[in-house]
N, C-alpha and C. Protein backbone atom coordinates (compact mmCIF):
# COMPACT_ATOMS: atom_id res chain seq x y z
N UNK A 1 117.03 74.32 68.13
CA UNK A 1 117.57 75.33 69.03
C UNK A 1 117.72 76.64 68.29
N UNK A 2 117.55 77.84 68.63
CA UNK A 2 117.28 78.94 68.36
C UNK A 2 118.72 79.75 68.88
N UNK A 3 119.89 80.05 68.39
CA UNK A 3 120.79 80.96 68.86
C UNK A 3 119.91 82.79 69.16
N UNK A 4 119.25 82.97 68.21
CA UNK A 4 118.73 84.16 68.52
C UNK A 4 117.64 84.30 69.45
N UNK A 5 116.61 83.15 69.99
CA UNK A 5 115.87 83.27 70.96
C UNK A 5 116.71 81.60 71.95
N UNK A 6 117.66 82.06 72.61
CA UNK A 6 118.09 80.64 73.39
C UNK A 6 116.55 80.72 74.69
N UNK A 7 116.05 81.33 74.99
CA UNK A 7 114.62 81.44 75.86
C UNK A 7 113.69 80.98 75.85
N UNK A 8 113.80 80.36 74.18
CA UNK A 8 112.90 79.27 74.09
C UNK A 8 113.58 77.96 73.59
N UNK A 9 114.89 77.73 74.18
CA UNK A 9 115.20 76.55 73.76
C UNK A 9 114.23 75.66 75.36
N UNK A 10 114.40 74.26 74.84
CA UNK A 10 113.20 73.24 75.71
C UNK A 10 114.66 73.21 76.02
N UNK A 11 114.30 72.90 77.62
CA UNK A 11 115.54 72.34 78.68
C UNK A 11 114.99 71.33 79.71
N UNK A 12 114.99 70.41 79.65
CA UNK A 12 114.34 69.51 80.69
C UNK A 12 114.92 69.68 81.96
N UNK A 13 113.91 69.97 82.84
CA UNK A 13 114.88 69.74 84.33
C UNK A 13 113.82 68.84 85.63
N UNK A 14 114.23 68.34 86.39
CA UNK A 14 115.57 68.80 86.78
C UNK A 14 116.52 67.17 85.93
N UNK A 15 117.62 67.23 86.78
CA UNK A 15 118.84 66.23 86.49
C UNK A 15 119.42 65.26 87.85
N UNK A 16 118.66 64.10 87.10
CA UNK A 16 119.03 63.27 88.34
C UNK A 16 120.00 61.97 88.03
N UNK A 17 120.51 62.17 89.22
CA UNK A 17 122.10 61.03 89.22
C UNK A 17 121.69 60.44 90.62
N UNK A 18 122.88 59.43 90.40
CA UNK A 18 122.05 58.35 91.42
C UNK A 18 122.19 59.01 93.23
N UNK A 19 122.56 59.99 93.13
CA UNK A 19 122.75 60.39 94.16
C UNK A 19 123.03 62.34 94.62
N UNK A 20 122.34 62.28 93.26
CA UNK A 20 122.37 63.98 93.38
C UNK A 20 120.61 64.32 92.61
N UNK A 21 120.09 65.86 93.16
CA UNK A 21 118.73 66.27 91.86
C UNK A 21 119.66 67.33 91.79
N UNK A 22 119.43 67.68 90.90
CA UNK A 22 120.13 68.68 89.96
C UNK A 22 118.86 69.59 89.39
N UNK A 23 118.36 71.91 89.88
CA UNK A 23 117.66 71.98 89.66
C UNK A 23 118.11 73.65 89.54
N UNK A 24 117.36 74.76 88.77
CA UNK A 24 117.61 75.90 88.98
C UNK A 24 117.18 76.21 90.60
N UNK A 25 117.25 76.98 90.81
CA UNK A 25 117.50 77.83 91.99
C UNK A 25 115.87 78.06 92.12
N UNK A 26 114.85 78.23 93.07
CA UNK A 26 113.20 78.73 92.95
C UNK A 26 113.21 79.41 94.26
N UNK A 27 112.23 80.21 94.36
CA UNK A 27 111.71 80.45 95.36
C UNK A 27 111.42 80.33 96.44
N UNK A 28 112.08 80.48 98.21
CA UNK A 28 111.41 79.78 99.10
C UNK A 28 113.41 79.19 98.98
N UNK A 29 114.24 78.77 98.39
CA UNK A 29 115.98 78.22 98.22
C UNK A 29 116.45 79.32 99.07
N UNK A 30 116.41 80.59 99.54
CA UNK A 30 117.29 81.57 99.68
C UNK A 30 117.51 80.90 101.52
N UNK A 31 116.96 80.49 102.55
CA UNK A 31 117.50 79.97 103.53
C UNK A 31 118.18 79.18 103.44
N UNK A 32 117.97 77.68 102.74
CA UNK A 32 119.13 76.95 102.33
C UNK A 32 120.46 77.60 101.73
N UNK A 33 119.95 78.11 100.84
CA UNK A 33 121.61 78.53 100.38
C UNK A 33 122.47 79.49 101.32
N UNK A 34 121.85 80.03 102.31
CA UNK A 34 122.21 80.81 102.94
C UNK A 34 123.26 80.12 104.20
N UNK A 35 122.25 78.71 104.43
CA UNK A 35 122.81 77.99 105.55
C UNK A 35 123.88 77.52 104.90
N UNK A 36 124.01 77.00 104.21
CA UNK A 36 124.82 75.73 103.06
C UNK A 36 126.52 77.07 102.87
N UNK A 37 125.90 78.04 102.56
CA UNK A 37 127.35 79.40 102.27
C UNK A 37 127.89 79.57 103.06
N UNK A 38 127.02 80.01 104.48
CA UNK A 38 127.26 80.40 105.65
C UNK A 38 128.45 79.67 106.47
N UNK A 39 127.99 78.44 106.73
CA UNK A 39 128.68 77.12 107.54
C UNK A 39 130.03 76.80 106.63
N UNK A 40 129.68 77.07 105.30
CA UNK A 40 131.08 76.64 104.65
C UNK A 40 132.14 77.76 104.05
N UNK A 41 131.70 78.68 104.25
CA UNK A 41 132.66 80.29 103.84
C UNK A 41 134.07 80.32 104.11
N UNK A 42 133.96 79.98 105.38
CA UNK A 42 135.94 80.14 105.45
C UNK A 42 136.23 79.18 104.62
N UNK A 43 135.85 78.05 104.19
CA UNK A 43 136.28 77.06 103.31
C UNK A 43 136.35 77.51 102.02
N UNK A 44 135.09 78.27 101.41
CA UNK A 44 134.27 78.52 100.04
C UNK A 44 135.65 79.92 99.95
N UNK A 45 135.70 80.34 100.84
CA UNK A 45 136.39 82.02 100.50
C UNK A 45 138.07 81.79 99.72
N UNK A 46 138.99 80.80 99.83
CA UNK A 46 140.01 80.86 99.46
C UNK A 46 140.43 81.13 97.91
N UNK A 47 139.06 80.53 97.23
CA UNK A 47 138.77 80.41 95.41
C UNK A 47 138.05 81.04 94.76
N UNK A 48 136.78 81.61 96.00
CA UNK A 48 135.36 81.93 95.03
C UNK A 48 135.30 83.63 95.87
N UNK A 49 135.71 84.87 95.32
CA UNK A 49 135.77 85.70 95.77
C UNK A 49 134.55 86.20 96.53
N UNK A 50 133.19 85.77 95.38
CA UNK A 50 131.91 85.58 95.89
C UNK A 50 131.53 85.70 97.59
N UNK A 51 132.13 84.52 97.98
CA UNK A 51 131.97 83.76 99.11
C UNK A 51 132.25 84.95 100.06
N UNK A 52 133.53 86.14 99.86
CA UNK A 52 133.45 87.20 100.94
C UNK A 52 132.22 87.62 101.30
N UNK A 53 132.09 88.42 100.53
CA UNK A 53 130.63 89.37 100.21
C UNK A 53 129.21 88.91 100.41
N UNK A 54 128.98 87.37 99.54
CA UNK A 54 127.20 86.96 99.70
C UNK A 54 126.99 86.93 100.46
N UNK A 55 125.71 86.39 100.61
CA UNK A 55 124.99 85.67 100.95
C UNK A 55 125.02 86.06 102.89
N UNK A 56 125.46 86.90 102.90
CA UNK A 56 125.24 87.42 104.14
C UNK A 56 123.95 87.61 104.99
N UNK A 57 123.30 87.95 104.77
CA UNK A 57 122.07 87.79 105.09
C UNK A 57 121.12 87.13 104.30
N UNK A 58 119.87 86.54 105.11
CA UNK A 58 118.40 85.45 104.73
C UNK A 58 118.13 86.55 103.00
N UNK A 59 117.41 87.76 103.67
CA UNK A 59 117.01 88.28 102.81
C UNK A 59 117.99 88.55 101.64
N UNK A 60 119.16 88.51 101.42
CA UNK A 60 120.02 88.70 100.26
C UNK A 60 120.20 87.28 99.42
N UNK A 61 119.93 86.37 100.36
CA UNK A 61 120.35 84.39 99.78
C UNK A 61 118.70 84.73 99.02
N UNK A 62 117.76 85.21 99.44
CA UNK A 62 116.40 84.83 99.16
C UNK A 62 116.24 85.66 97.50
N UNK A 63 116.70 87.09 97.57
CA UNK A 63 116.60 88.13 96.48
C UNK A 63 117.60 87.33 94.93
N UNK A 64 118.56 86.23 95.72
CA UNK A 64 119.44 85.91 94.88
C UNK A 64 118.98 84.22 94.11
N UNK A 65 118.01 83.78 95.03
CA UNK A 65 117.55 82.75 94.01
C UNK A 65 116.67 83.08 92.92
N UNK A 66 115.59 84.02 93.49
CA UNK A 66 115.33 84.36 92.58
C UNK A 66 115.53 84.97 91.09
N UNK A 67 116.71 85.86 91.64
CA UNK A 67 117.05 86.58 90.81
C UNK A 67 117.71 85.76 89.54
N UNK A 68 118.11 84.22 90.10
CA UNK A 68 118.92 83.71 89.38
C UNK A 68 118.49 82.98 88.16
N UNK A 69 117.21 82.64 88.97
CA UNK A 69 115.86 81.93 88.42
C UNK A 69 115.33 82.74 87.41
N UNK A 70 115.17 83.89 86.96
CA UNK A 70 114.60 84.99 86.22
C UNK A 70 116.09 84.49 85.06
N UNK A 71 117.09 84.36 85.29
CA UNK A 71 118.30 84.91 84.87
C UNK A 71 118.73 83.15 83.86
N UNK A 72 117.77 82.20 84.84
CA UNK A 72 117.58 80.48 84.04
C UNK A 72 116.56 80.76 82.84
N UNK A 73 115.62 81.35 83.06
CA UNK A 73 114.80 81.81 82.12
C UNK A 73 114.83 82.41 80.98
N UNK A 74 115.89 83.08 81.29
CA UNK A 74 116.09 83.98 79.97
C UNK A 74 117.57 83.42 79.53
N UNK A 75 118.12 82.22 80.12
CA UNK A 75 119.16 81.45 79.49
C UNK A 75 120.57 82.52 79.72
N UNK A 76 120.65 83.62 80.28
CA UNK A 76 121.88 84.69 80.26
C UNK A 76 122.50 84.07 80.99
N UNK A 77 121.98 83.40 82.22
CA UNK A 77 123.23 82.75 83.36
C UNK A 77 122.30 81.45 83.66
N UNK A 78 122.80 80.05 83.84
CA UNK A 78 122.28 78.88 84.28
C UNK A 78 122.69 78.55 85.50
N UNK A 79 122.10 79.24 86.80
CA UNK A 79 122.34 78.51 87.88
C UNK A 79 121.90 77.23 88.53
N UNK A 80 122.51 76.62 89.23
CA UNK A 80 121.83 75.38 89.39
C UNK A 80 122.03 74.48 90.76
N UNK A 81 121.25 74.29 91.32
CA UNK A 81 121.32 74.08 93.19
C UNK A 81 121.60 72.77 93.04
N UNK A 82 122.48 71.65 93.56
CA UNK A 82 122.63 70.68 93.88
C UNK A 82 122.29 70.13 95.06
N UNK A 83 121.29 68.80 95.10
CA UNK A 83 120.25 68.85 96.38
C UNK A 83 120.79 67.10 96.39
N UNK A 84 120.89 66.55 98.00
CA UNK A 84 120.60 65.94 98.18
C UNK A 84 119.90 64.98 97.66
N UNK A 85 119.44 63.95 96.96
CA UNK A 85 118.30 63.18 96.53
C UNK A 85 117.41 62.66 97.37
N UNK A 86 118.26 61.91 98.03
CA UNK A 86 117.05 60.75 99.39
C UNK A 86 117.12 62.13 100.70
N UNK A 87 117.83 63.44 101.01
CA UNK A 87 117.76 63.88 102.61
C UNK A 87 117.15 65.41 101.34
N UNK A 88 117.58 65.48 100.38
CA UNK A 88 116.80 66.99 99.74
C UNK A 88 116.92 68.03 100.38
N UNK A 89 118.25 67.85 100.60
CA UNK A 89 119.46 68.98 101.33
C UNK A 89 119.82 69.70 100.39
N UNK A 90 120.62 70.89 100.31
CA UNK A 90 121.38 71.52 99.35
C UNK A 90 123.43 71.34 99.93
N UNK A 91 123.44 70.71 98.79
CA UNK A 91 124.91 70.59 99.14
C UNK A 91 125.81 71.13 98.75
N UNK A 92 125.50 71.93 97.80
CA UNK A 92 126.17 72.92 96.53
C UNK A 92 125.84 73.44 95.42
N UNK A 93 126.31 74.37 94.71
CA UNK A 93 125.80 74.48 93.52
C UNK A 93 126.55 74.74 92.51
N UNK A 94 126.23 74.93 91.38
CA UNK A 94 126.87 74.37 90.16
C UNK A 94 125.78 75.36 88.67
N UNK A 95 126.27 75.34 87.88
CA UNK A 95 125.33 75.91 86.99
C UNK A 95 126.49 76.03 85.67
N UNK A 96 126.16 76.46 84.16
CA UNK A 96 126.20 77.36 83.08
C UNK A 96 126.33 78.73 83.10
N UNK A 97 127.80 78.70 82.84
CA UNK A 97 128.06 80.26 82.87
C UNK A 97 129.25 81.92 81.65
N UNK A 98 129.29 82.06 81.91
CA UNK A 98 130.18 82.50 80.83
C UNK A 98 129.09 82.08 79.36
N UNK A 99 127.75 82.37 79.12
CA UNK A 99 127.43 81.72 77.91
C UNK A 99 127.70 82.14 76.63
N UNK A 100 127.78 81.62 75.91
CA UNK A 100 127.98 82.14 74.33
C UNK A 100 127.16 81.39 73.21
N UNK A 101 125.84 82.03 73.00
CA UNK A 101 125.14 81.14 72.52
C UNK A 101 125.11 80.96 70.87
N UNK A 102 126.07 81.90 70.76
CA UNK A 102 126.60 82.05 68.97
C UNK A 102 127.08 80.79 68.79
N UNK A 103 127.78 79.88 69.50
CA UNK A 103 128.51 78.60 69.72
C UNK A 103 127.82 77.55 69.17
N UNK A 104 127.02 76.95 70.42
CA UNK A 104 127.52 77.46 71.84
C UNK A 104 128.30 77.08 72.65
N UNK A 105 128.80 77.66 73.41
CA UNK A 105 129.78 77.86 74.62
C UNK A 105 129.53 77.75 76.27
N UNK A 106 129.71 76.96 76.51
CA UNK A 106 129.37 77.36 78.46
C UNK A 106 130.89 77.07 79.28
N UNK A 107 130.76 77.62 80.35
CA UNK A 107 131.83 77.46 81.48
C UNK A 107 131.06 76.70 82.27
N UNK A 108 131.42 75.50 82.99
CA UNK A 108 130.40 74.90 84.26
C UNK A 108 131.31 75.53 85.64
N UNK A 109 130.91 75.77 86.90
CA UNK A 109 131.44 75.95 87.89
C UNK A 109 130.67 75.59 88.78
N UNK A 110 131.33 75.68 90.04
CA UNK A 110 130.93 74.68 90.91
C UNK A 110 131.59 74.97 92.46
N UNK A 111 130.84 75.13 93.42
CA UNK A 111 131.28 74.75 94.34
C UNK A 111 130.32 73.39 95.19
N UNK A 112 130.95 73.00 96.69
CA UNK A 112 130.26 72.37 97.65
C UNK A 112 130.55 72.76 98.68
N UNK A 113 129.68 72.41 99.76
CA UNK A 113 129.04 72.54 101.32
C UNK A 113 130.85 71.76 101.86
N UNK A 114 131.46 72.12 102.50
CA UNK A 114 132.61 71.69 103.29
C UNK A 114 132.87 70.01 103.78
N UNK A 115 131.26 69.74 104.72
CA UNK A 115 130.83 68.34 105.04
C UNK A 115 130.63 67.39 103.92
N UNK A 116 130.86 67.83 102.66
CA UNK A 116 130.17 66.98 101.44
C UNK A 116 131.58 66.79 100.95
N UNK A 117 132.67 67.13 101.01
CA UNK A 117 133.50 66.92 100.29
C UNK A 117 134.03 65.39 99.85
N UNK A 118 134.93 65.48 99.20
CA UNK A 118 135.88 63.65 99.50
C UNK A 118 134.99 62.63 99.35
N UNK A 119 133.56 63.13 98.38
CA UNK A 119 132.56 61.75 98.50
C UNK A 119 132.25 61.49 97.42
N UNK A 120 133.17 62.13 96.05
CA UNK A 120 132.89 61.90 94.94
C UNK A 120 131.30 63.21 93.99
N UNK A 121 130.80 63.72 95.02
CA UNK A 121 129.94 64.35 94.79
C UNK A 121 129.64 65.23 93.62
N UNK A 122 131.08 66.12 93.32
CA UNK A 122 131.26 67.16 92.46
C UNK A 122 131.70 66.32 91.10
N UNK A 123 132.75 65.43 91.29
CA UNK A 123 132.72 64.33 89.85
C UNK A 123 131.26 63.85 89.44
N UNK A 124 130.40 63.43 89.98
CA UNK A 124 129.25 63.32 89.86
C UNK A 124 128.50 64.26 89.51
N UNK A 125 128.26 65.39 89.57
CA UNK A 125 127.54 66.14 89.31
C UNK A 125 128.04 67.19 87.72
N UNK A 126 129.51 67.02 88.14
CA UNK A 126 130.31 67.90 86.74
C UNK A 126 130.12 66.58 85.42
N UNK A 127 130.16 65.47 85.41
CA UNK A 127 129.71 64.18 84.55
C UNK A 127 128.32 64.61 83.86
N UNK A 128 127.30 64.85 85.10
CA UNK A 128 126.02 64.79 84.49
C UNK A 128 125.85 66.06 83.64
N UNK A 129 126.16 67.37 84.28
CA UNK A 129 126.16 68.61 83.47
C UNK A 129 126.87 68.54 81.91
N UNK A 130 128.29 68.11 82.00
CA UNK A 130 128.87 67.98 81.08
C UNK A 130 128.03 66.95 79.80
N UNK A 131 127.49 65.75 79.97
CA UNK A 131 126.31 65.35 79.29
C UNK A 131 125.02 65.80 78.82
N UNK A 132 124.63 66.89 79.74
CA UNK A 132 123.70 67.33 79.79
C UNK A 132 123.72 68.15 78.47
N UNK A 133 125.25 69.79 78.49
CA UNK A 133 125.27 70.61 77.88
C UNK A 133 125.37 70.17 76.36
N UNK A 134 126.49 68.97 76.40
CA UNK A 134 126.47 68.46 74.67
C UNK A 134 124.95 67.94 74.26
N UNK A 135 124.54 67.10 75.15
CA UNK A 135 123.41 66.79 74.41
C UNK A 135 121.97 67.15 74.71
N UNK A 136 121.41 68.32 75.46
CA UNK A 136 120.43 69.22 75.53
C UNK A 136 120.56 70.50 75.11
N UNK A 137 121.75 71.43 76.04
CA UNK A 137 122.25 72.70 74.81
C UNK A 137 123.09 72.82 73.66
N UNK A 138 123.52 71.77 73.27
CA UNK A 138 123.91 71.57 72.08
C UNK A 138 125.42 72.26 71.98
N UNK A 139 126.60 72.12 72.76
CA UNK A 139 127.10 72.84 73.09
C UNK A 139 128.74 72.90 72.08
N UNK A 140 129.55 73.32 71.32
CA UNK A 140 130.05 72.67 70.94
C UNK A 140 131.71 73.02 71.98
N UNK A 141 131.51 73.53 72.69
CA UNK A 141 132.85 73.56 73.49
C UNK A 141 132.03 74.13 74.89
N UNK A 142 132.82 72.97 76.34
CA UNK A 142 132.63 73.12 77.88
C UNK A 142 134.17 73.41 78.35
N UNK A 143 133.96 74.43 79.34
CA UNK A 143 135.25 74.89 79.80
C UNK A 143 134.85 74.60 81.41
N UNK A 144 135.82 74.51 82.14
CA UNK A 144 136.18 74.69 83.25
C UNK A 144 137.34 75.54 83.53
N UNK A 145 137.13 76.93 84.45
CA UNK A 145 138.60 77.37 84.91
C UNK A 145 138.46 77.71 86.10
N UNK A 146 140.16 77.22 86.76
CA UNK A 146 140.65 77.64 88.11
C UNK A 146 141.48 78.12 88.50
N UNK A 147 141.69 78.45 89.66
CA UNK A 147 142.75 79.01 90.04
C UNK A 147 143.96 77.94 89.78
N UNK A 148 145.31 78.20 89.43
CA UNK A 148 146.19 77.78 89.74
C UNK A 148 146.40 76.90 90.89
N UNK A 149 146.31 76.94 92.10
CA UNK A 149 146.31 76.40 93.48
C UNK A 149 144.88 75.67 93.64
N UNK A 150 144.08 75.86 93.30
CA UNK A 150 142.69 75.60 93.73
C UNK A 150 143.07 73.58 92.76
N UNK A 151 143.84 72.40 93.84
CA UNK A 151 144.07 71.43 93.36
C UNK A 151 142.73 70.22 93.34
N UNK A 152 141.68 70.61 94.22
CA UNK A 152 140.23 69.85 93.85
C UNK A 152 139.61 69.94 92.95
N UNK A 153 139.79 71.48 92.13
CA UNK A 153 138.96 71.73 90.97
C UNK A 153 139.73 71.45 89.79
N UNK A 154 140.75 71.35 89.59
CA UNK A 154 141.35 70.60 88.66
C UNK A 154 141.13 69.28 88.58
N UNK A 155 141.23 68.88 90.18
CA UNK A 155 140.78 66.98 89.53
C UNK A 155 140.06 66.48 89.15
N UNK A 156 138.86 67.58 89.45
CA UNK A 156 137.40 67.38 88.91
C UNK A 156 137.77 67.09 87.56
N UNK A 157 138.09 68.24 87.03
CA UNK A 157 138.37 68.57 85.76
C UNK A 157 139.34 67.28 84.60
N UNK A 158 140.36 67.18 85.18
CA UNK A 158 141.10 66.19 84.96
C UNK A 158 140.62 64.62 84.75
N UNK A 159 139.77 64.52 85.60
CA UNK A 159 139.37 63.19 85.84
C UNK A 159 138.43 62.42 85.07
N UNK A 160 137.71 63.79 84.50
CA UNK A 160 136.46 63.80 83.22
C UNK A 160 137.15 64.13 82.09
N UNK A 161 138.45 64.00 81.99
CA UNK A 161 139.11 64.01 80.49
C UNK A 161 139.44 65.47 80.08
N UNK A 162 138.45 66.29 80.96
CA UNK A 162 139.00 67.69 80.47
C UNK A 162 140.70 67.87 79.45
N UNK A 163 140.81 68.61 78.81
CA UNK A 163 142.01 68.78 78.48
C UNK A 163 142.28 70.34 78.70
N UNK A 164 143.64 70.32 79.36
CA UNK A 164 144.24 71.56 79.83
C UNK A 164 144.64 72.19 78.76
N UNK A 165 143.99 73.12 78.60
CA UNK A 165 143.97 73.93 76.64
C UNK A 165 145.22 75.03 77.59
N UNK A 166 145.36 75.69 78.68
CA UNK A 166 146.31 76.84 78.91
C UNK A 166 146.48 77.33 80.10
N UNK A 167 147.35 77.59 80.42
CA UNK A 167 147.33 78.72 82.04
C UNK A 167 147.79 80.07 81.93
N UNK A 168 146.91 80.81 82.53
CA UNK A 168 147.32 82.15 81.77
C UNK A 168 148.07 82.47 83.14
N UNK A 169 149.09 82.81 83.22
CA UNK A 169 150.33 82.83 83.86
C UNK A 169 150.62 84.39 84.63
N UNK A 170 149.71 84.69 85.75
CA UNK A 170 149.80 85.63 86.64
C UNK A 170 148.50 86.86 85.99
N UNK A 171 147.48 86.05 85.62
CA UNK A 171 146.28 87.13 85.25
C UNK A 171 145.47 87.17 85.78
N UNK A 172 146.07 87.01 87.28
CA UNK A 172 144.81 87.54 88.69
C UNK A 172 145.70 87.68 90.06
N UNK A 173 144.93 88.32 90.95
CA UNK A 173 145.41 88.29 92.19
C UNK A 173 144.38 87.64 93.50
N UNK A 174 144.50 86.90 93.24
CA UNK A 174 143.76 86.14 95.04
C UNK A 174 143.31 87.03 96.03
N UNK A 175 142.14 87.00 96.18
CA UNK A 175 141.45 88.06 96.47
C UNK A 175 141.68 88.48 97.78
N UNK A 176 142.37 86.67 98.70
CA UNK A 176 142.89 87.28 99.93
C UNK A 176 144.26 87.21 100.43
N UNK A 177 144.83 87.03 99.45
CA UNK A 177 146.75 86.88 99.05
C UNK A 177 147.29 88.10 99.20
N UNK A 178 146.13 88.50 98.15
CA UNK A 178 147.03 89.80 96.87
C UNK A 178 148.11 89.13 95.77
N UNK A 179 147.99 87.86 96.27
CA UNK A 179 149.31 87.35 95.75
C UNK A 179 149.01 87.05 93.92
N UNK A 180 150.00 87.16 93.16
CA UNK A 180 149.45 87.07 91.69
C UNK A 180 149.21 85.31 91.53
N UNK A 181 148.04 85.43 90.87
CA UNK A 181 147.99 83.58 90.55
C UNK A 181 147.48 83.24 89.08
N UNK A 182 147.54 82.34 89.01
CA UNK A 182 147.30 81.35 87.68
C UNK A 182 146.13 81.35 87.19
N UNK A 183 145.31 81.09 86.12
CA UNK A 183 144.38 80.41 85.78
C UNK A 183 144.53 79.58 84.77
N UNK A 184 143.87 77.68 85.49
CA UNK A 184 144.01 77.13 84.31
C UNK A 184 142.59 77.12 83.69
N UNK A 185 143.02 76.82 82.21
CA UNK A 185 141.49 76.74 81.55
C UNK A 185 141.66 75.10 80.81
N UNK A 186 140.31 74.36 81.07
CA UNK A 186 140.09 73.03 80.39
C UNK A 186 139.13 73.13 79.41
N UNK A 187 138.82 72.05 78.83
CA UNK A 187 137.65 72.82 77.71
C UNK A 187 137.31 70.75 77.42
N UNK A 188 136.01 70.42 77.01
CA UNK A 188 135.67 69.43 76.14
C UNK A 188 134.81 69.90 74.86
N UNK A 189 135.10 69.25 74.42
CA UNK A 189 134.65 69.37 72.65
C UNK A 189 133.95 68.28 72.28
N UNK A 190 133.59 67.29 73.03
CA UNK A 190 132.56 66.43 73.24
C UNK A 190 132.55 65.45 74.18
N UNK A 191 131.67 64.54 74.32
CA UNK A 191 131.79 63.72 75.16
C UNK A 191 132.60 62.37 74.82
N UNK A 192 133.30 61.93 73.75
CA UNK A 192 134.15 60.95 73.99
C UNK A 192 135.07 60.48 75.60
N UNK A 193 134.74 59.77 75.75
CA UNK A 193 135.88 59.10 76.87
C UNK A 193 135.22 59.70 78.40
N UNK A 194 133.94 60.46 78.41
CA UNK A 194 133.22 60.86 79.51
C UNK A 194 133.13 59.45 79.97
N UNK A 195 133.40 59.77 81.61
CA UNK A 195 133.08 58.35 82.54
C UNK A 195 131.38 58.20 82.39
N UNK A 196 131.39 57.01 82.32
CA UNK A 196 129.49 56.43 82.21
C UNK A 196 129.05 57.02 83.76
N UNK A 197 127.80 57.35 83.69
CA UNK A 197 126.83 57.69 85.13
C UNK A 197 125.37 57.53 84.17
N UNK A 198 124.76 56.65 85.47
CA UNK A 198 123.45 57.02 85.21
C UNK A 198 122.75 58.30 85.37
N UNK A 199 122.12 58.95 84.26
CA UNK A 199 121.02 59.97 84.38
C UNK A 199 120.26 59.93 83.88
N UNK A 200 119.17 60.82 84.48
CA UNK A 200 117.77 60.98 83.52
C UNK A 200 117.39 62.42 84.15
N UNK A 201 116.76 63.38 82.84
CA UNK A 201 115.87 64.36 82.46
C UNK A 201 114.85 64.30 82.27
């Protein structure tokens, strides 16, 4: 692995679990993601400020896979579409972010489609990434952070051993509160005690 060219580190994709493909974002994605944002926004909007603003229109979901895809390439941001396996739906997405390849360092984040929730989906998919980053990007610290209130993305977090390294204690405002809130931050430092899932690259 190359810290000074991460662009040519080899990354196998996609990432498959027994019930998720796991893939960057391509060309021809921008209607799906559009539908998948769209239908779930009042849901997506309470955590992911994002969710106001995107994906508003075909042509903006379409400019943005790509763009993201250019952006997988050159390793600066790892986005990553979570599809269905057997219906090859998009149910959410998920990616490498915050990178620091002096490390290296990644943040994983994550949302899902509203209808997908409560099915184990996002534990599944944060398992495989989290495997993925120690042992393909070589990673030596994975973070997860959330809002204070935001109690699904912590369990994610929680549930995969994460350890709650801090909460930084009123260093944001909720974008539709105003109200001041929390962020906690988790972090792994390897995969000890990761729940087993089948995958393959």
């Amino acid at each position: 692995m190359s810290n000074i060219f991460p662009s040519l580190l080899h990354i196998p994709m996609p990432i498959i679990t027994p019930r998720l493909l796991i893939r960057p974002p391509q060309a021809g994605d921008g209607p799906a993601f559009h539908a998948a944002i769209e239908s779930s926004r009042d849901h997506l909007i309470r955590f992911l400020p994002w969710a106001a603003t995107s994906h508003r229109h075909l042509e903006e979901s379409e400019d943005w896979v790509r763009s993201s895809y250019t952006k997988f390439l050159m390793r600066s941001d790892m986005t990553l579409a979570l599809l269905d396996r057997n219906q090859q739906t998009l149910v959410g997405g998920s990616g490498f972010h915050s990178i620091d390849w002096t490390l290296p360092k990644f943040e994983i984040g994550y949302w899902l489609h509203k209808d997908r929730e409560g099915q184990g989906l996002m534990t599944e998919a944060v398992t495989a990434l989290t495997r993925y980053a120690f042992e393909h990007l070589h990673a030596t610290r994975v973070e997860i952070r959330c809002e204070g209130d935001n109690v699904r993305s912590q369990a994610v977090a929680e549930r995969l051993g994460y350890t709650l390294d801090a909460i930084l204690r009123q260093d944001r405002r909720n974008h539709l509160t105003k109200q001041l809130a929390d962020t906690r931050i988790y972090s792994r430092l390897d995969l000890q005690g990761l729940p087993d899932l089948e995958v393959s690259w």
